[in-house]
Protein backbone atom coordinates (compact mmCIF):
# COMPACT_ATOMS: atom_id res chain seq x y z
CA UNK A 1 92.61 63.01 93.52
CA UNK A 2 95.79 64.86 92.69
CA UNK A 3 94.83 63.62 88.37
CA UNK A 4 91.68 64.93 88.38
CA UNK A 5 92.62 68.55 90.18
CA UNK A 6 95.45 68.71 88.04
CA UNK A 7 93.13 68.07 84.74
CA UNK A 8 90.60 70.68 85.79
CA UNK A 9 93.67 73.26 86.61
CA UNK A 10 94.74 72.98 82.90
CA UNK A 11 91.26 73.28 81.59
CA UNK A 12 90.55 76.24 83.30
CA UNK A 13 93.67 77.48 82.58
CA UNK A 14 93.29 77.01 79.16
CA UNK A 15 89.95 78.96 78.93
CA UNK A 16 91.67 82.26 81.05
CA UNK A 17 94.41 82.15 78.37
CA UNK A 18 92.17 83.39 75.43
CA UNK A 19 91.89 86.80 78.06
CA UNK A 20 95.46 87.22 78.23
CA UNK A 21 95.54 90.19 76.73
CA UNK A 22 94.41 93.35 78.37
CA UNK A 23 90.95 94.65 77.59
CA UNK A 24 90.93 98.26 76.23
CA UNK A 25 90.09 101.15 78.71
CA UNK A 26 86.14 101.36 79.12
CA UNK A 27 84.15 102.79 81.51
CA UNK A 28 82.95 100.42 83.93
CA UNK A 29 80.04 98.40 83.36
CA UNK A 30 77.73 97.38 86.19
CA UNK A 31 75.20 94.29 85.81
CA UNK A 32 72.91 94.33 88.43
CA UNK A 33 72.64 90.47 89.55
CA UNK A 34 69.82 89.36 92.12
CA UNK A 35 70.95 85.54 93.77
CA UNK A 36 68.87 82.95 95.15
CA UNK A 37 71.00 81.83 97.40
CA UNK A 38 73.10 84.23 99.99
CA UNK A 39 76.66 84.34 99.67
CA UNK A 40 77.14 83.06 103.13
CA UNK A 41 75.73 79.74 102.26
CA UNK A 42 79.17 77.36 101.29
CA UNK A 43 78.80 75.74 98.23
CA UNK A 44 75.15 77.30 96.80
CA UNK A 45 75.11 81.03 97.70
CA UNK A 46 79.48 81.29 97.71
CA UNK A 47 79.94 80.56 93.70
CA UNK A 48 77.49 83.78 92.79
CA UNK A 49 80.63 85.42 95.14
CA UNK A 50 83.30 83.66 93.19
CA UNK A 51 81.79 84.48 89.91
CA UNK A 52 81.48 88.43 90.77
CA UNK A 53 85.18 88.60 91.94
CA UNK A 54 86.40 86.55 88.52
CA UNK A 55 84.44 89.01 86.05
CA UNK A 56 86.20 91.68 87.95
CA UNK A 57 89.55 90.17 87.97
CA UNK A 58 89.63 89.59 84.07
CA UNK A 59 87.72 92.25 83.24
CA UNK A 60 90.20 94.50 85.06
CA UNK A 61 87.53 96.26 86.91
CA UNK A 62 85.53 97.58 83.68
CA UNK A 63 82.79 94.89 84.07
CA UNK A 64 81.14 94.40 87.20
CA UNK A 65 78.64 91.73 88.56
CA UNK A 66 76.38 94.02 91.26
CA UNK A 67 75.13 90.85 93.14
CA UNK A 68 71.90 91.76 95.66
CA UNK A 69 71.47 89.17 97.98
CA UNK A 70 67.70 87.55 98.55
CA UNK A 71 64.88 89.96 99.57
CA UNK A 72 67.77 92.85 98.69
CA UNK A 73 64.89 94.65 96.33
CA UNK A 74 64.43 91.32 94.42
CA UNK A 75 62.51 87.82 96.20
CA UNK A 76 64.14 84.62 94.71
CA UNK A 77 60.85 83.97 93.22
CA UNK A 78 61.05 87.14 91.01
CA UNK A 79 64.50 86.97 89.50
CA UNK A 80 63.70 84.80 86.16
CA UNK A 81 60.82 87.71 85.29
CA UNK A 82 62.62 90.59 86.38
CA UNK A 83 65.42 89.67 83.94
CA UNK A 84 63.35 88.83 81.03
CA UNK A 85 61.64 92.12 81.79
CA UNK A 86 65.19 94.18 81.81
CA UNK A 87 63.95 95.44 85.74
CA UNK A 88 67.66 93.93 86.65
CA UNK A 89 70.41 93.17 84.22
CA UNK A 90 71.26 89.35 85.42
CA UNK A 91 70.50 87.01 87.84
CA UNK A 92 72.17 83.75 89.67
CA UNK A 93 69.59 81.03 90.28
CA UNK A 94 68.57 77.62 90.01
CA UNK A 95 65.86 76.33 87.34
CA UNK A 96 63.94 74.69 89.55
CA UNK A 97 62.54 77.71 90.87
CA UNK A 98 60.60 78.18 87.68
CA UNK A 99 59.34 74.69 87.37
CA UNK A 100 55.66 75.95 88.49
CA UNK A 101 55.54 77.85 84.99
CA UNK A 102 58.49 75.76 83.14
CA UNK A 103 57.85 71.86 83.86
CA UNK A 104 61.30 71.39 82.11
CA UNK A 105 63.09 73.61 84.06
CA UNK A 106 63.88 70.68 87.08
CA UNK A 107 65.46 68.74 84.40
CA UNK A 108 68.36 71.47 83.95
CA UNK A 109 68.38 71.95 87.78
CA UNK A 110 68.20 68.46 89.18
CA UNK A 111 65.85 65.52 89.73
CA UNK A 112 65.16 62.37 90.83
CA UNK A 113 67.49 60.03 89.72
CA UNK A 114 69.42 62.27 87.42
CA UNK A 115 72.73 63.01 86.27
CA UNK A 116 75.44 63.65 88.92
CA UNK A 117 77.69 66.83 88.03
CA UNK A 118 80.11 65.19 85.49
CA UNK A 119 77.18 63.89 83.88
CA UNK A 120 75.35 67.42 83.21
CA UNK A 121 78.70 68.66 82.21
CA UNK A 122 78.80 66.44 79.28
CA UNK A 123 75.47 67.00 78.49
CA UNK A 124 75.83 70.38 78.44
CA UNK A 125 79.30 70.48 76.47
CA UNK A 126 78.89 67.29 74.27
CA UNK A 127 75.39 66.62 74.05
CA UNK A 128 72.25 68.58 73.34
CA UNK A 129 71.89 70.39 76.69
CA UNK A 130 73.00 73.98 76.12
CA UNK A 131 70.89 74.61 72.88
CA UNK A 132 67.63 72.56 75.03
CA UNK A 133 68.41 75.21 77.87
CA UNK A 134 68.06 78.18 76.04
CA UNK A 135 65.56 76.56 74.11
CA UNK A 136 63.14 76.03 76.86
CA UNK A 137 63.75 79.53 77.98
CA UNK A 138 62.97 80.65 73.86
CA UNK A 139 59.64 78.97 73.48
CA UNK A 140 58.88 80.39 77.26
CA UNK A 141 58.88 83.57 75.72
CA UNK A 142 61.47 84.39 78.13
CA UNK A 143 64.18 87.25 77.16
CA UNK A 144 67.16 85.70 78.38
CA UNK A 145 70.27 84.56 77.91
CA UNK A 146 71.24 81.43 80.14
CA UNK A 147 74.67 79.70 81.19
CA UNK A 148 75.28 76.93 83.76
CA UNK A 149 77.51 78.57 86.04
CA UNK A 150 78.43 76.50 89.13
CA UNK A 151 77.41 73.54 91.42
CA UNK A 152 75.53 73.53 94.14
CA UNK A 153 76.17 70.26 95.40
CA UNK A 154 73.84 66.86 95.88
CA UNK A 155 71.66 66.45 98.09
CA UNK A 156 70.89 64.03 100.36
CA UNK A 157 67.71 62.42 100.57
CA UNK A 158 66.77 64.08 103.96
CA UNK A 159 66.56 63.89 107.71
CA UNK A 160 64.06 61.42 109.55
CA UNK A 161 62.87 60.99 112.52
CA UNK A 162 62.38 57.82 112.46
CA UNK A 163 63.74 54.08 110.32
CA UNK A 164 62.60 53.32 106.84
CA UNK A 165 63.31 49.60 106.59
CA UNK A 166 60.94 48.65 103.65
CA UNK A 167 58.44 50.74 101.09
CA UNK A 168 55.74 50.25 103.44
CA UNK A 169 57.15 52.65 105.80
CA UNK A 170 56.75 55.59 103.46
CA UNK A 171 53.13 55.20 103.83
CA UNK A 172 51.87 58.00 105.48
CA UNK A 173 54.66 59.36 106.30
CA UNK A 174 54.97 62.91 106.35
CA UNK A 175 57.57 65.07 104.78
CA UNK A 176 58.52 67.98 104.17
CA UNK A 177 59.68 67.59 100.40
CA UNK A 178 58.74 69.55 97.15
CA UNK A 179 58.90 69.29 93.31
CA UNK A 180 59.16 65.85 91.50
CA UNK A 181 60.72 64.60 94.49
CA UNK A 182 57.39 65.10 96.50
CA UNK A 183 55.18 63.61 93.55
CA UNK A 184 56.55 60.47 93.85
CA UNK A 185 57.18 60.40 97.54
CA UNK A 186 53.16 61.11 97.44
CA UNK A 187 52.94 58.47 94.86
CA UNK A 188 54.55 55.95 97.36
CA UNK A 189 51.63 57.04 100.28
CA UNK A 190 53.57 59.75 101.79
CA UNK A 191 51.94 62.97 102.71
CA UNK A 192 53.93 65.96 102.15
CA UNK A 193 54.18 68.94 104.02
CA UNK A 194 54.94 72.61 103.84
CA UNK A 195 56.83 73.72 106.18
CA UNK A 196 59.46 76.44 105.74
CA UNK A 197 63.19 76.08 106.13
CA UNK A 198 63.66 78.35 109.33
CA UNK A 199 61.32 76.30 111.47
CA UNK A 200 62.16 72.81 110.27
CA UNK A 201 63.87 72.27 113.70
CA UNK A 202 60.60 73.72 115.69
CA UNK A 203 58.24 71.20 113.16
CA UNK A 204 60.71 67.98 114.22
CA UNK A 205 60.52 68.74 117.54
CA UNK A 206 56.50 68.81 118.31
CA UNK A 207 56.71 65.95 116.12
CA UNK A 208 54.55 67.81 112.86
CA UNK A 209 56.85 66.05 110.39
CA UNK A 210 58.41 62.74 110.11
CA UNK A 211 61.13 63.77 107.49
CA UNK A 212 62.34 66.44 105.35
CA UNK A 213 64.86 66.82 102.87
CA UNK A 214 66.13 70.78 103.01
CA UNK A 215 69.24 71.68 100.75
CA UNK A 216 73.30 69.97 100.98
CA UNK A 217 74.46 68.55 103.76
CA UNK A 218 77.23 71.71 104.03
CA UNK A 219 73.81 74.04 104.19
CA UNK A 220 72.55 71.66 106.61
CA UNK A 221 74.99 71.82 108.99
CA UNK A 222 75.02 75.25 109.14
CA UNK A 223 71.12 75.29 110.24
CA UNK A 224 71.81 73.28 112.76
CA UNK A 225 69.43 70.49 112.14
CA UNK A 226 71.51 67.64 113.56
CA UNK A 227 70.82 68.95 117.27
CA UNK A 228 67.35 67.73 116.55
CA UNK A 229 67.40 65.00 114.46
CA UNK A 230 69.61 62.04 113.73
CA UNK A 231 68.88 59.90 110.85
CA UNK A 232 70.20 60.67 107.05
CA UNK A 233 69.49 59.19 104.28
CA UNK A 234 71.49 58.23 101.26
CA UNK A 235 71.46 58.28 98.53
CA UNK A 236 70.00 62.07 97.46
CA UNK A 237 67.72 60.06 95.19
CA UNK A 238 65.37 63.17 94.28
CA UNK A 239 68.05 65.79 93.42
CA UNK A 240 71.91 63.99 92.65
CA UNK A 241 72.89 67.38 91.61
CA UNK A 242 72.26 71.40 91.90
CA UNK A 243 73.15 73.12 88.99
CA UNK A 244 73.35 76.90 89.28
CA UNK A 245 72.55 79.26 86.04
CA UNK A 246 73.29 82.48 85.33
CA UNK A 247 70.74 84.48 83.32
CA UNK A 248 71.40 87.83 81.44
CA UNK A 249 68.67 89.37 80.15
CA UNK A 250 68.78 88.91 75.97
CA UNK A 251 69.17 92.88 75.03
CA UNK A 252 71.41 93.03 77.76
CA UNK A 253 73.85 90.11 76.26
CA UNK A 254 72.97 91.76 72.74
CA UNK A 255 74.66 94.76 73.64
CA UNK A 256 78.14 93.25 75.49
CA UNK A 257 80.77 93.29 72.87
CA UNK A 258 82.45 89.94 71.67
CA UNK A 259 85.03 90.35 74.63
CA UNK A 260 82.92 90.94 77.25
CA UNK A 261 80.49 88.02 76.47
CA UNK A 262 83.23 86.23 76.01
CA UNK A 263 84.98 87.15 79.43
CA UNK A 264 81.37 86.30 81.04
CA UNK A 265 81.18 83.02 79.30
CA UNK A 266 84.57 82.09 80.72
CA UNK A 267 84.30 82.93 84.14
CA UNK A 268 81.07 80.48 83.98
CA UNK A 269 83.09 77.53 82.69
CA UNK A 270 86.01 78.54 85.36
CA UNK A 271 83.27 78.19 87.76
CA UNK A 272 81.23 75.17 86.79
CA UNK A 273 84.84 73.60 86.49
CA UNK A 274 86.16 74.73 89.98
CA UNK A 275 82.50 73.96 91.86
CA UNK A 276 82.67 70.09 89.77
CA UNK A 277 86.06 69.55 91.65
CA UNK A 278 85.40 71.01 95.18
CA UNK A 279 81.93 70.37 95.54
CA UNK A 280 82.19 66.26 96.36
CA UNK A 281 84.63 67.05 98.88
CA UNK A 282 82.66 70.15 100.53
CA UNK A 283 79.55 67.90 100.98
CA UNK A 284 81.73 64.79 102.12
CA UNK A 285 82.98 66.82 105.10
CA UNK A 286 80.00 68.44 106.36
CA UNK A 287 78.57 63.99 106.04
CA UNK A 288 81.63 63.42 108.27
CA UNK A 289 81.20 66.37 110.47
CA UNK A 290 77.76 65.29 111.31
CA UNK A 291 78.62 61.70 111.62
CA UNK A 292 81.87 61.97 113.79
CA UNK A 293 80.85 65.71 116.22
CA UNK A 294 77.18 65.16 116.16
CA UNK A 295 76.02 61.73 115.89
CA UNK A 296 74.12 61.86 113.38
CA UNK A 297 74.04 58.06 111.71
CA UNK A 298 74.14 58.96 107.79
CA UNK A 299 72.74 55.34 106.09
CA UNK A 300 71.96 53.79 102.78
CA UNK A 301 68.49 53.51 101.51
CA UNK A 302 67.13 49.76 101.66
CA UNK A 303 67.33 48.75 97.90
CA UNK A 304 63.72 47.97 97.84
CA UNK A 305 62.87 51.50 98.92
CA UNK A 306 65.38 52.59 96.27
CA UNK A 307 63.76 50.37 93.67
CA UNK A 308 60.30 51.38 94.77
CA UNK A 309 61.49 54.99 94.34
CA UNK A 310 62.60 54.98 90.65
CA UNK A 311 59.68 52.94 89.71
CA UNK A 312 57.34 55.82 91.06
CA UNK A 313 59.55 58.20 88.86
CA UNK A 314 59.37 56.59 86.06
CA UNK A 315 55.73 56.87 86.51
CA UNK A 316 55.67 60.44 87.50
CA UNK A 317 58.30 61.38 84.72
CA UNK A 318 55.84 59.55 82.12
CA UNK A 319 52.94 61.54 83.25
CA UNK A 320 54.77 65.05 83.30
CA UNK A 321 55.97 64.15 79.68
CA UNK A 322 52.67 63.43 78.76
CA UNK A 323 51.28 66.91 80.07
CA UNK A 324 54.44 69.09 78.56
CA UNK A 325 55.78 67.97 75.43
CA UNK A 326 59.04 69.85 75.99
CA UNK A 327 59.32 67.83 79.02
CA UNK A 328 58.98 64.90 77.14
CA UNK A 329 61.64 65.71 75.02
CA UNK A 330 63.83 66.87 76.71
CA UNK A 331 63.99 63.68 79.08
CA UNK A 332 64.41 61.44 76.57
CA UNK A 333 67.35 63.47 74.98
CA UNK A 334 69.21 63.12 78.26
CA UNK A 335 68.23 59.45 78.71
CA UNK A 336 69.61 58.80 75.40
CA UNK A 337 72.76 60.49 75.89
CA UNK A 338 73.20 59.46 79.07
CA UNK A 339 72.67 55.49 78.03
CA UNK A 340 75.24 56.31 74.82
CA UNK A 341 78.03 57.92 77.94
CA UNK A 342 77.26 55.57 80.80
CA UNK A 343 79.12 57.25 84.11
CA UNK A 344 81.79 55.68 85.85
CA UNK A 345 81.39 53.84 89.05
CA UNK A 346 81.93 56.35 91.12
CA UNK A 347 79.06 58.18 93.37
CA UNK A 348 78.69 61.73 94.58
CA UNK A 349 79.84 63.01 97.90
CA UNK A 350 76.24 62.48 99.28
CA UNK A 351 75.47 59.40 97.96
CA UNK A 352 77.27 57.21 100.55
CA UNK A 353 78.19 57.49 104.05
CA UNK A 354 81.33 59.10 104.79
């Protein structure tokens, strides 16, 4: 889509252009910078990579992102504390990781039936998100300061091992599946299961799961999954988007001069921008991949399932919002704006078969 590129070329243009002129001589400044995700992964661990080498680039060298991959010092897990705490300067992550402590935070990360990665954008930019983001982290009593960064990429809604032709067929089946996604898969009569990511393919084949959804079909075909299973389904009801933050810890930020935050805050945008663009496409090839190399048959949810689906979220969404008031509020700030800015038409690379 030759428009759309060309759109997103002059935006991000436009936001390099207020660095155009040279920053004065500084010593170098290091952030240390924990990631979830390692760089090696496309599309979820590669933009932390990206984001490093653009600080660098406009910064001339005098401001430095020191990423640490996972378990380098720092467990995924740890990074949103460690930050607030000031034991590392920064950290690249996903919000969901925090939703244990934060119910909010899956609603800034991705969740059943939310928006796709043009719609958080204009949330974000044009709506209410940005100040609810930091907001959450505020009343939290979190010291940090948060930007969305890049994206991740949607998800699918997993690999099964066998058909699901009707709601029915959800009972008792057992998944491995986590979050909101796995209340109202649970809410629906399936059971699910923990089972971690490096022995999904042992748990498919002795037959200890029926389904599970992992990460983006580019992730997944890295793991290797399809040489054990062959069913995918689509859409990726549970998570239509991954957005990835950055977080800085708050006397951290405080101290960066107006340039530097600045700098940071555009190489975020420049980011978010370039991952909105290339992300559909990354996922749509690794659907294809799998389809045409390794027979994997990539198919559309019945629409009863689908319908059966969103009525257990609304259900599960109504009972989180009546446990966390932020939540609550939240939710129903993006449902309004999102019902004032319908979406167009169009679907996200792993929302359809390829």
């Amino acid at each position: 889509m030759p428009g759309k590129r060309g759109a997103i070329g002059l935006a991000v243009c436009l936001l390099l252009g207020q660095l155009a002129r040279p920053a004065a001589a500084a010593e170098p400044l290091h952030l240390v910078m924990p990631i979830v995700y390692g760089t090696h992964l496309p599309g979820l661990g590669e933009p932390a990579a990206r984001l490093a080498n653009l600080v660098k680039q406009l910064s001339g060298g005098t401001l430095e992102l020191d990423l640490k991959q996972p378990g380098d010092g720092t467990q995924p897990q740890e990074i949103l504390d460690k930050v607030s705490r000031g034991t590392v300067d920064a950290g690249f992550a996903t919000a969901s990781f925090w939703a244990a402590k934060i119910p909010a935070a899956a609603l800034f990360a991705g969740f059943p039936f939310g928006p796709d990665a043009k719609g958080y954008v204009d949330w974000f930019f044009a709506g209410n998100g940005l100040k609810l983001y930091q907001e959450m982290y505020d009343q939290a009593e979190l010291h940090v300061h948060v930007m969305p960064c890049a994206f991740g990429g949607a998800e699918t809604s997993g690999w099964f091992a066998k058909e699901i032709r009707g709601p029915d067929d959800l009972k008792g089946l057992r998944m491995r599946i986590f979050g909101l996604g796995g209340l109202v898969m649970a809410r629906l009569g399936a059971t699910t299961v923990l089972v971690p990511g490096g022995t999904l393919a042992a748990a498919f084949d002795k037959h200890e799961i029926d389904a599970a959804e992992f990460l983006t079909p580019a992730v997944d075909l890295r793991q290797g999954l399809q040489d054990h299973v062959k069913l995918i389904y689509v859409p990726g009801w549970h998570q239509p988007e991954t957005v990835l933050e950055l977080l800085i810890n708050q006397d951290r930020w405080n101290n960066l001069n107006e340039q530097q935050q600045a700098l940071i805050e555009t190489a975020c945008r420049a980011t978010l921008l370039e991952t909105l663009a290339e992300s559909p496409r990354l996922q749509a090839d690794a659907l294809a991949e799998l389809a045409a190399k390794h027979g994997v048959r990539i198919d559309t949810w019945p629409d009863a399932v689908l319908a059966a689906l969103r009525g257990a979220w609304d259900e599960v969404a109504k009972e989180e919002g009546d446990r966390d008031v932020f939540f609550k509020s939240v939710l129903e700030d993006l449902d309004h704006f999102r019902a004032q800015r319908p979406s167009p038409s169009g679907s996200s690379a792993a929302s359809s078969a390829p």
